[in-house]
PDB file of N, CA and C in Angstrom:
ATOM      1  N   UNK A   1      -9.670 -10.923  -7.397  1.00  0.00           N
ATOM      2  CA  UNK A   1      -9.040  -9.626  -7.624  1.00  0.00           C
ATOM      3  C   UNK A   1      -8.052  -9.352  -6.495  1.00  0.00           C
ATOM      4  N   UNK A   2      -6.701  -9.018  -6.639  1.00  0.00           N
ATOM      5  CA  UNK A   2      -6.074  -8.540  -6.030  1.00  0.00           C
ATOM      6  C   UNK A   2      -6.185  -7.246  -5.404  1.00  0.00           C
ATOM      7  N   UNK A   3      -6.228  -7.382  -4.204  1.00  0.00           N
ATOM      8  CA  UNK A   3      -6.252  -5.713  -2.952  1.00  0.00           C
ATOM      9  C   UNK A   3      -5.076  -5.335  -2.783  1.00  0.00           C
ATOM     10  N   UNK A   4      -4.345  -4.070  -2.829  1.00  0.00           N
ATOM     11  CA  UNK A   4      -3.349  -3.507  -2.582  1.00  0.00           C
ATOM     12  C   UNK A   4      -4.148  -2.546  -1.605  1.00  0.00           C
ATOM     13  N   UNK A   5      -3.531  -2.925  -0.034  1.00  0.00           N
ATOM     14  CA  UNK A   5      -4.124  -1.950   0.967  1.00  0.00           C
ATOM     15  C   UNK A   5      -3.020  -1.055   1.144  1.00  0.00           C
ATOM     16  N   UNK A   6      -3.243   0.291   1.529  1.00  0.00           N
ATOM     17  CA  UNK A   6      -1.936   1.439   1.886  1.00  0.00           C
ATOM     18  C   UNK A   6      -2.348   2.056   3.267  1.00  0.00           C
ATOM     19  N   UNK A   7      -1.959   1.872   4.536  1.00  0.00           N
ATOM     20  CA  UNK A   7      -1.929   2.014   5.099  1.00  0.00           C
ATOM     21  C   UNK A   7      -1.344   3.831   6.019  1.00  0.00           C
ATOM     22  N   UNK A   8      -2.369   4.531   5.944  1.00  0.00           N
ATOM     23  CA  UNK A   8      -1.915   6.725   6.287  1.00  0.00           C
ATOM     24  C   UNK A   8      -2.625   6.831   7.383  1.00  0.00           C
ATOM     25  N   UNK A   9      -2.478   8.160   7.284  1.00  0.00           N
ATOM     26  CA  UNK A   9      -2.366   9.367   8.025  1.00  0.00           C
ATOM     27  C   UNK A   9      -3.306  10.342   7.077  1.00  0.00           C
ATOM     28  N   UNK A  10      -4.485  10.962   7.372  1.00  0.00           N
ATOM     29  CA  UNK A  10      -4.806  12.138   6.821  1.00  0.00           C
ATOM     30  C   UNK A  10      -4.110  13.620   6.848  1.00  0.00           C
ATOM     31  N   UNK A  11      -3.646  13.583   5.921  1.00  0.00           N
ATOM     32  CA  UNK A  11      -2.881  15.319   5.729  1.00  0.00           C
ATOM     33  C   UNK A  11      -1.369  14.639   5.581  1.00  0.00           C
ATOM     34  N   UNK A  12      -1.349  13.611   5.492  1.00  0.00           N
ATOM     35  CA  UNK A  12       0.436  12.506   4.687  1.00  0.00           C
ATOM     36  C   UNK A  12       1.128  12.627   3.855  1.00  0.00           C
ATOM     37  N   UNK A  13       1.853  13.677   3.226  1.00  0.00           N
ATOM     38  CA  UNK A  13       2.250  13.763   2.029  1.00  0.00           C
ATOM     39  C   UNK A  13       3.000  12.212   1.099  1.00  0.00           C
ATOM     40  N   UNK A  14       3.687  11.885   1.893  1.00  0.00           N
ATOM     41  CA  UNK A  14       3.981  10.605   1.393  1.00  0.00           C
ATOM     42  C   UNK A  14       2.900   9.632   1.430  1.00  0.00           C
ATOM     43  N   UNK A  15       2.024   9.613   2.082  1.00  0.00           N
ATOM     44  CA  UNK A  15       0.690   8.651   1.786  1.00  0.00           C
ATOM     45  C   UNK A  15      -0.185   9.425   0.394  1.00  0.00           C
ATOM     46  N   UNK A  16       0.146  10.637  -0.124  1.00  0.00           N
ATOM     47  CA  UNK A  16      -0.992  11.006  -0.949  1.00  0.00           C
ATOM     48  C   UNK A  16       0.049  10.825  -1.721  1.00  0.00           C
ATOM     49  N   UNK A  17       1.686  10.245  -2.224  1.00  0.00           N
ATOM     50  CA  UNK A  17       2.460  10.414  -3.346  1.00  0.00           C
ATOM     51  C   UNK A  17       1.982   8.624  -3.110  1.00  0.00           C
ATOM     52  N   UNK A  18       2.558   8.061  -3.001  1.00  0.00           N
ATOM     53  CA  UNK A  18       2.237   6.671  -2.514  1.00  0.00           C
ATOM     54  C   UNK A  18       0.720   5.854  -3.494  1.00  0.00           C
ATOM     55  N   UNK A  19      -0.109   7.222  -3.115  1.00  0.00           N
ATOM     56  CA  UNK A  19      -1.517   6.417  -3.133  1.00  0.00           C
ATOM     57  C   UNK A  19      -1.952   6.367  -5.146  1.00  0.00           C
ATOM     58  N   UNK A  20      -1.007   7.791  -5.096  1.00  0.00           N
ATOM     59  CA  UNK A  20      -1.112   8.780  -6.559  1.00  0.00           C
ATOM     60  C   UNK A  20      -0.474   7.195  -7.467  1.00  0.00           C
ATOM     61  N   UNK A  21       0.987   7.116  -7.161  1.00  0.00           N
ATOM     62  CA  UNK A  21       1.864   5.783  -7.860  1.00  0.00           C
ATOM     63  C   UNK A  21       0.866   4.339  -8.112  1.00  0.00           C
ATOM     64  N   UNK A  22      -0.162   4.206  -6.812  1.00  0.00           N
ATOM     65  CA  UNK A  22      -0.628   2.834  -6.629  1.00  0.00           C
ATOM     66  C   UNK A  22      -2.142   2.971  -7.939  1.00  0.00           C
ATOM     67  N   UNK A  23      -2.204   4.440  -7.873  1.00  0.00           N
ATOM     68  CA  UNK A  23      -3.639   4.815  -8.829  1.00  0.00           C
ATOM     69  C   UNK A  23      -3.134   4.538 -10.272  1.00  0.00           C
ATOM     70  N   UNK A  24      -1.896   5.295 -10.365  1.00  0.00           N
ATOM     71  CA  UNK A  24      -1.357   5.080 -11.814  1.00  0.00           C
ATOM     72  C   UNK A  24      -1.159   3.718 -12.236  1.00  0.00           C
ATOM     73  N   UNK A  25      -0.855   2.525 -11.465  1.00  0.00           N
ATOM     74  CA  UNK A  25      -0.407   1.239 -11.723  1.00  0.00           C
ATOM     75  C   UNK A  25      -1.728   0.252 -11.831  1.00  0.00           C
ATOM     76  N   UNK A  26      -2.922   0.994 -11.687  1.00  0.00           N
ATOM     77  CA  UNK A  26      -4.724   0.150 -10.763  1.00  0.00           C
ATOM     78  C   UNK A  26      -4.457  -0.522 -12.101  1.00  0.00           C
ATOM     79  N   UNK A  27      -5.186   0.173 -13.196  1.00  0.00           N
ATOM     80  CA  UNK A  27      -5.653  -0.374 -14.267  1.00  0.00           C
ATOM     81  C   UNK A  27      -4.725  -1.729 -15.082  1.00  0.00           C
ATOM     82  N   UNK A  28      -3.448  -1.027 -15.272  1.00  0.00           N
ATOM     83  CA  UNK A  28      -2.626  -2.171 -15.844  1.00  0.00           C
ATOM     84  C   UNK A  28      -2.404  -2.877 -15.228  1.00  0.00           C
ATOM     85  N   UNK A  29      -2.239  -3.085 -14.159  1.00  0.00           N
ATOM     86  CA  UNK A  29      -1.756  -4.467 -13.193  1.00  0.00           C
ATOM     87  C   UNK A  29      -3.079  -4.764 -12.465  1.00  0.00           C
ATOM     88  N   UNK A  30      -4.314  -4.570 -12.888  1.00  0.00           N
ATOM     89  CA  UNK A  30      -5.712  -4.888 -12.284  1.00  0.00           C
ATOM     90  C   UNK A  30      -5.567  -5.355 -10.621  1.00  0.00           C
ATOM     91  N   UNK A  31      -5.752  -4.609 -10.082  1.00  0.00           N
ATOM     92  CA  UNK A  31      -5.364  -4.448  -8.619  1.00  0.00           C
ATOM     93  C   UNK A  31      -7.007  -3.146  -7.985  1.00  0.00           C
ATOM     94  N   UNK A  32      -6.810  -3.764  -7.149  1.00  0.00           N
ATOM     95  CA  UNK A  32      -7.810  -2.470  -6.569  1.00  0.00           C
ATOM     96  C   UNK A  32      -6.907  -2.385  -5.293  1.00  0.00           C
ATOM     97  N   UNK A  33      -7.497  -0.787  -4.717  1.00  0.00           N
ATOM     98  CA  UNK A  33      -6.960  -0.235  -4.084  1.00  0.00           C
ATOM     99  C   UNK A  33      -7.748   0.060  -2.596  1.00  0.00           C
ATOM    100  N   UNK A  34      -7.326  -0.258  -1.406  1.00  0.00           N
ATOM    101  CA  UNK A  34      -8.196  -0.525  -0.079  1.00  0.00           C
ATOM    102  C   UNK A  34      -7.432   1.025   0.725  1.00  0.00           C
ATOM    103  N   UNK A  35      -7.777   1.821   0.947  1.00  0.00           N
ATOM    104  CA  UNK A  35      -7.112   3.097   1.502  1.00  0.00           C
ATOM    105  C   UNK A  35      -7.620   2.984   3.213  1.00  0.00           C
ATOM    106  N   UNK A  36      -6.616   2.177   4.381  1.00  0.00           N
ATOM    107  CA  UNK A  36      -7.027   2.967   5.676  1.00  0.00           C
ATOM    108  C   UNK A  36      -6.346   3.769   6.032  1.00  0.00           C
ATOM    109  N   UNK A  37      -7.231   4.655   6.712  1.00  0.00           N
ATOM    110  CA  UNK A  37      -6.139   6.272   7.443  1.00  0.00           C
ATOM    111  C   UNK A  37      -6.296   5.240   9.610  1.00  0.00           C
ATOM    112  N   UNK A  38      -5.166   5.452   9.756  1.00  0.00           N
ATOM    113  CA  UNK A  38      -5.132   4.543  10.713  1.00  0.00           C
ATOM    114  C   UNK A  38      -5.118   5.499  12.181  1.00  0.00           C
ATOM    115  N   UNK A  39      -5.250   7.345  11.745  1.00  0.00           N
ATOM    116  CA  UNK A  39      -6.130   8.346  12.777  1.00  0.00           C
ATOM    117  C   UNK A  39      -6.694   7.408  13.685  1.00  0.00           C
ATOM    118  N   UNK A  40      -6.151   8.221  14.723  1.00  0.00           N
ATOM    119  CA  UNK A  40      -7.357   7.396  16.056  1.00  0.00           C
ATOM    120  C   UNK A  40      -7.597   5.877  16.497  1.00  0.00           C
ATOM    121  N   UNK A  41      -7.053   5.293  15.586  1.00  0.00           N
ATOM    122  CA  UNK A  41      -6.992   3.373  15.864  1.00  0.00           C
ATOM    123  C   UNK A  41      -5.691   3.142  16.581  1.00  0.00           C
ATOM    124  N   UNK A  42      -5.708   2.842  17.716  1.00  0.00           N
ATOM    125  CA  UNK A  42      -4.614   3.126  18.472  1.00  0.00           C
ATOM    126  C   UNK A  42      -3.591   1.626  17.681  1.00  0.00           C
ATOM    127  N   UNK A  43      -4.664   0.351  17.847  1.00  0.00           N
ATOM    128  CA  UNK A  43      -3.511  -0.738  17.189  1.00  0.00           C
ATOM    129  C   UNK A  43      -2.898  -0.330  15.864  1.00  0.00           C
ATOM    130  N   UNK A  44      -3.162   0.303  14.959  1.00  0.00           N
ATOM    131  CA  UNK A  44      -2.900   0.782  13.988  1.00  0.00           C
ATOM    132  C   UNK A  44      -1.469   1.046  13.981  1.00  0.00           C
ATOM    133  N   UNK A  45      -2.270   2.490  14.706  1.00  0.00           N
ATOM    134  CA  UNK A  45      -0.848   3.469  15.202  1.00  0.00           C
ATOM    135  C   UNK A  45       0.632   3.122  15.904  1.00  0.00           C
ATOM    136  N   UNK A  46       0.350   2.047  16.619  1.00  0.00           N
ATOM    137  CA  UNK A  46       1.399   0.868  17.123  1.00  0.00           C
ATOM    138  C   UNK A  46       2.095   0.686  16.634  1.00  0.00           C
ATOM    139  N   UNK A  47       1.110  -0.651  15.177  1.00  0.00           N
ATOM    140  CA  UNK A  47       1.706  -0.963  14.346  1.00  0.00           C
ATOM    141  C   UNK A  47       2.661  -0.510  13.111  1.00  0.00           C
ATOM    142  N   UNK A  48       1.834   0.711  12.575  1.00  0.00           N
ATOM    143  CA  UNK A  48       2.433   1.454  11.756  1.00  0.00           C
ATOM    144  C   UNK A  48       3.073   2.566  11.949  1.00  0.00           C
ATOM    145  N   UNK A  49       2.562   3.636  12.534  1.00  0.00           N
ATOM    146  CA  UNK A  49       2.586   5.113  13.137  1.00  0.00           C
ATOM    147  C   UNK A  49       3.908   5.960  12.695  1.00  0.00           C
ATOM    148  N   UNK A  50       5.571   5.137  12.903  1.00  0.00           N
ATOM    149  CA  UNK A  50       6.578   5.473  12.223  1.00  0.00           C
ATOM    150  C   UNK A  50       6.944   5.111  10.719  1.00  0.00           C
ATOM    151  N   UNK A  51       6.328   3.867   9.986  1.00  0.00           N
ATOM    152  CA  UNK A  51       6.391   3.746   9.104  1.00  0.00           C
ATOM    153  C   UNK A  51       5.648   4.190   7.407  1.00  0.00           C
ATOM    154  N   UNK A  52       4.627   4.539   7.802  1.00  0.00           N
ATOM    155  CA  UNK A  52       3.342   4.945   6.984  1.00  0.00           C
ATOM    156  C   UNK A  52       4.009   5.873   5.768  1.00  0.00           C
ATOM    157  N   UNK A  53       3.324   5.249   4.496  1.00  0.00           N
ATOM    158  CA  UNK A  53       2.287   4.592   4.275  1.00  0.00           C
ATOM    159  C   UNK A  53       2.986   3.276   4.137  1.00  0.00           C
ATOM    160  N   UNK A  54       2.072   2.528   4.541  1.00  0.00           N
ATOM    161  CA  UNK A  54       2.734   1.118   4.656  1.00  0.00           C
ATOM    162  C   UNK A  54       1.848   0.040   3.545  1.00  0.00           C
ATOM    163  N   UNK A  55       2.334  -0.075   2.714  1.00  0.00           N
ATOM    164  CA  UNK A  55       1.457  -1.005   1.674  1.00  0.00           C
ATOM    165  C   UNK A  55       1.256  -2.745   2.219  1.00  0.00           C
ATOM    166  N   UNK A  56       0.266  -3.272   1.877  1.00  0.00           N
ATOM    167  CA  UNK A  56       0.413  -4.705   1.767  1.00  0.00           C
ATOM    168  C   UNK A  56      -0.262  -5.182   0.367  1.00  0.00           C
ATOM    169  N   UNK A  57       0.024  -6.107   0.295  1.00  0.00           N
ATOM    170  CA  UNK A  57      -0.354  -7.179  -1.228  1.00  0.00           C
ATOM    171  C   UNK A  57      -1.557  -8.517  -0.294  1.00  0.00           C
ATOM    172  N   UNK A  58      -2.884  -8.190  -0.499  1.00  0.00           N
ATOM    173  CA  UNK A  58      -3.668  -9.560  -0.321  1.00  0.00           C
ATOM    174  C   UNK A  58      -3.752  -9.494   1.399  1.00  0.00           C
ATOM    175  N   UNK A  59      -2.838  -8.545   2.163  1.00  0.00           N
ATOM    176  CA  UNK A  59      -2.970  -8.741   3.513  1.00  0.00           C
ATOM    177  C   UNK A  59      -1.438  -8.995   3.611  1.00  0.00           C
ATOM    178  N   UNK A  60      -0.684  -8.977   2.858  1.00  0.00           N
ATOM    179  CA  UNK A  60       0.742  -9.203   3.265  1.00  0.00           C
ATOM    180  C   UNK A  60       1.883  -8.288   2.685  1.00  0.00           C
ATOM    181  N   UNK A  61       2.281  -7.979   3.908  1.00  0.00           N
ATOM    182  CA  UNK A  61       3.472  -6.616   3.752  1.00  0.00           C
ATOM    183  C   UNK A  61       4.228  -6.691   2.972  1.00  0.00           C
ATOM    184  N   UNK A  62       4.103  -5.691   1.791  1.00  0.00           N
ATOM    185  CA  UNK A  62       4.848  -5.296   0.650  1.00  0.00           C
ATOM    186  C   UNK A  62       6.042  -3.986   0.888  1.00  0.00           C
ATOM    187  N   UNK A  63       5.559  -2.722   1.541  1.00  0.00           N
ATOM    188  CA  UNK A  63       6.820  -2.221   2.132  1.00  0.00           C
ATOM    189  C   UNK A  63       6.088  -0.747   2.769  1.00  0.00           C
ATOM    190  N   UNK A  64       6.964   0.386   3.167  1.00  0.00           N
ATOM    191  CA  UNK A  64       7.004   1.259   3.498  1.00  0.00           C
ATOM    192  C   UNK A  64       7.296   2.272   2.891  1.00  0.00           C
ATOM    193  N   UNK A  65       6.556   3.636   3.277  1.00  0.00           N
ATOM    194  CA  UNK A  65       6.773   4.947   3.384  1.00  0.00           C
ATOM    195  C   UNK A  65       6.716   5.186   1.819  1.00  0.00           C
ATOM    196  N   UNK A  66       7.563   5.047   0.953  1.00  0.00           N
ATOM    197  CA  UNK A  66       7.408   5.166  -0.889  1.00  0.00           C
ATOM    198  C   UNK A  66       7.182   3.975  -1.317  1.00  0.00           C
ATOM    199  N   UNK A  67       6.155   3.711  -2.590  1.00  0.00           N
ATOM    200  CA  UNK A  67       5.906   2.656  -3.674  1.00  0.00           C
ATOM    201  C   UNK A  67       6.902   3.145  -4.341  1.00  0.00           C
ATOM    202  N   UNK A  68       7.467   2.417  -4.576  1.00  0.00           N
ATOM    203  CA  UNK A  68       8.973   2.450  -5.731  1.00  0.00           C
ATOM    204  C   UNK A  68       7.836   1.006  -7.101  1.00  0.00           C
ATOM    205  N   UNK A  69       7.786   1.996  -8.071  1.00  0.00           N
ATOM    206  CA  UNK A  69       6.943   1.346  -9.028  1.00  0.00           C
ATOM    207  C   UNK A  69       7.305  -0.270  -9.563  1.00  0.00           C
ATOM    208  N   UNK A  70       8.580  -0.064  -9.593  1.00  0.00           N
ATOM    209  CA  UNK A  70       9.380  -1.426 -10.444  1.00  0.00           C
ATOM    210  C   UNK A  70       9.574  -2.385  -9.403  1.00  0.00           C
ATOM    211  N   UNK A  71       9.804  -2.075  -7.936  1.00  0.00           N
ATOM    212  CA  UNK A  71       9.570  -2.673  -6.988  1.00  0.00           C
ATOM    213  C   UNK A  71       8.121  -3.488  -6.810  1.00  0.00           C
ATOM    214  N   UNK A  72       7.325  -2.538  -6.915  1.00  0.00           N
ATOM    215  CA  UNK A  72       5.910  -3.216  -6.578  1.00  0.00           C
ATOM    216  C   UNK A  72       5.395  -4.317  -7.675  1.00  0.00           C
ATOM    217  N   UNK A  73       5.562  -3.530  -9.040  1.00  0.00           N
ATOM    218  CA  UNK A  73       5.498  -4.919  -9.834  1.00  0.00           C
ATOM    219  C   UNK A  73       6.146  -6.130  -9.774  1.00  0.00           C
ATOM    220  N   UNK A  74       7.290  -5.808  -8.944  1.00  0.00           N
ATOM    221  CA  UNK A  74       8.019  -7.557  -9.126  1.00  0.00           C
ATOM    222  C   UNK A  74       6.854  -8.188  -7.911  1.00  0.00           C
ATOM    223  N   UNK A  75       7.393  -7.607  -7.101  1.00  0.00           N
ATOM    224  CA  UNK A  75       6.328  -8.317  -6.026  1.00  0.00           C
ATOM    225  C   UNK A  75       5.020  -8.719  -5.970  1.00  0.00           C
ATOM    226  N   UNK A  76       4.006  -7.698  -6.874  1.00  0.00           N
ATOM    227  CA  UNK A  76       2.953  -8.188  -7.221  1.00  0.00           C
ATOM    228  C   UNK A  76       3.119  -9.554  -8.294  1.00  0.00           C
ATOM    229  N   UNK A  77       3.900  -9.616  -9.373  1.00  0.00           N
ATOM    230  CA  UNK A  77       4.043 -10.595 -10.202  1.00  0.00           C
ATOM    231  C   UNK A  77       4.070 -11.884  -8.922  1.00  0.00           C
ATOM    232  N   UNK A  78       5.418 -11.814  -8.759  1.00  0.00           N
ATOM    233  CA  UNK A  78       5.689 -12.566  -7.051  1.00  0.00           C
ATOM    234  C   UNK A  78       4.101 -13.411  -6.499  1.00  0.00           C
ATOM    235  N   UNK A  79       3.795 -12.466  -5.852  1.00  0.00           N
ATOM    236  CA  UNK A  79       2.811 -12.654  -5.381  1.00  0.00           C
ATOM    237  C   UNK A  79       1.741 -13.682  -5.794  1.00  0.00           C
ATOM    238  N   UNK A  80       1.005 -13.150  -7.438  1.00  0.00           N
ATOM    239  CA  UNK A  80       0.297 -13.866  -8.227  1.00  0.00           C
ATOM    240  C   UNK A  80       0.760 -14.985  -8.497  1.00  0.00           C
ATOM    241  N   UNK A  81       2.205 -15.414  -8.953  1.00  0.00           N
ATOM    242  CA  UNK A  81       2.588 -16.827  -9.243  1.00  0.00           C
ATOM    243  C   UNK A  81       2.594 -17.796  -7.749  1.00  0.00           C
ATOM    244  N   UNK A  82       2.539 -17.135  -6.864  1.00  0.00           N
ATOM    245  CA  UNK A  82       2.008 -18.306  -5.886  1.00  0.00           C
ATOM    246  C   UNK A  82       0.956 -18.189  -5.005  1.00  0.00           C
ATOM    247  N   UNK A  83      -0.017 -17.703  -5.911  1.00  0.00           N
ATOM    248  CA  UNK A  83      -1.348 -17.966  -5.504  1.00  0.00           C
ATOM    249  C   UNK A  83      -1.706 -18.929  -6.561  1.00  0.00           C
TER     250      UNK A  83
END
C-alpha cells in the first residue's frame, strides 16, 4: 500500500486544505494517509518549518505548501510504475 505522508503545523490552514484534497483522492487512488504535525521536533522544523505542508510519496518528496490534485496523480502514477 502506498503512504502519502503530509508533513504540518497544528492550527495550518494550508495543512488542513492540503490534508482535505489528499482525503478526497484516499479511496480512488488507494493510498493511505500518514499525518505528522512536526510542533516541537526541532529536526522537523529545520527541515520543513517554511515550507509546510510538505507531502511525500513512499518517503519521497512530492511537493509543498498546496496538493494541486492533477499534479499528485501524475506523480503518484509516476511513482507506482517504478516500483
Amino acid at each position: 500500500m502506498t503512504i502519502v505522508t503530509i508533513y504540518g503545523r497544528t492550527g495550518c490552514h494550508l495543512c488542513e486544505d492540503a490534508l482535505k484534497v489528499l482525503q478526497s483522492l484516499k479511496d480512488e487512488l488507494n493510498f493511505e494517509i500518514e499525518e505528522i504535525l512536526i510542533d516541537g521536533n526541532e529536526e522537523l522544523q529545520g527541515l520543513y518549518g517554511e515550507q509546510i505542508p510538505v507531502t511525500h510519496i513512499d518517503g519521497i518528496h512530492h511537493d509543498y505548501w498546496r496538493v494541486d490534485p492533477e499534479r499528485f496523480r501524475s506523480s503518484l502514477e509516476k511513482h507506482r510504475q517504478r516500483q
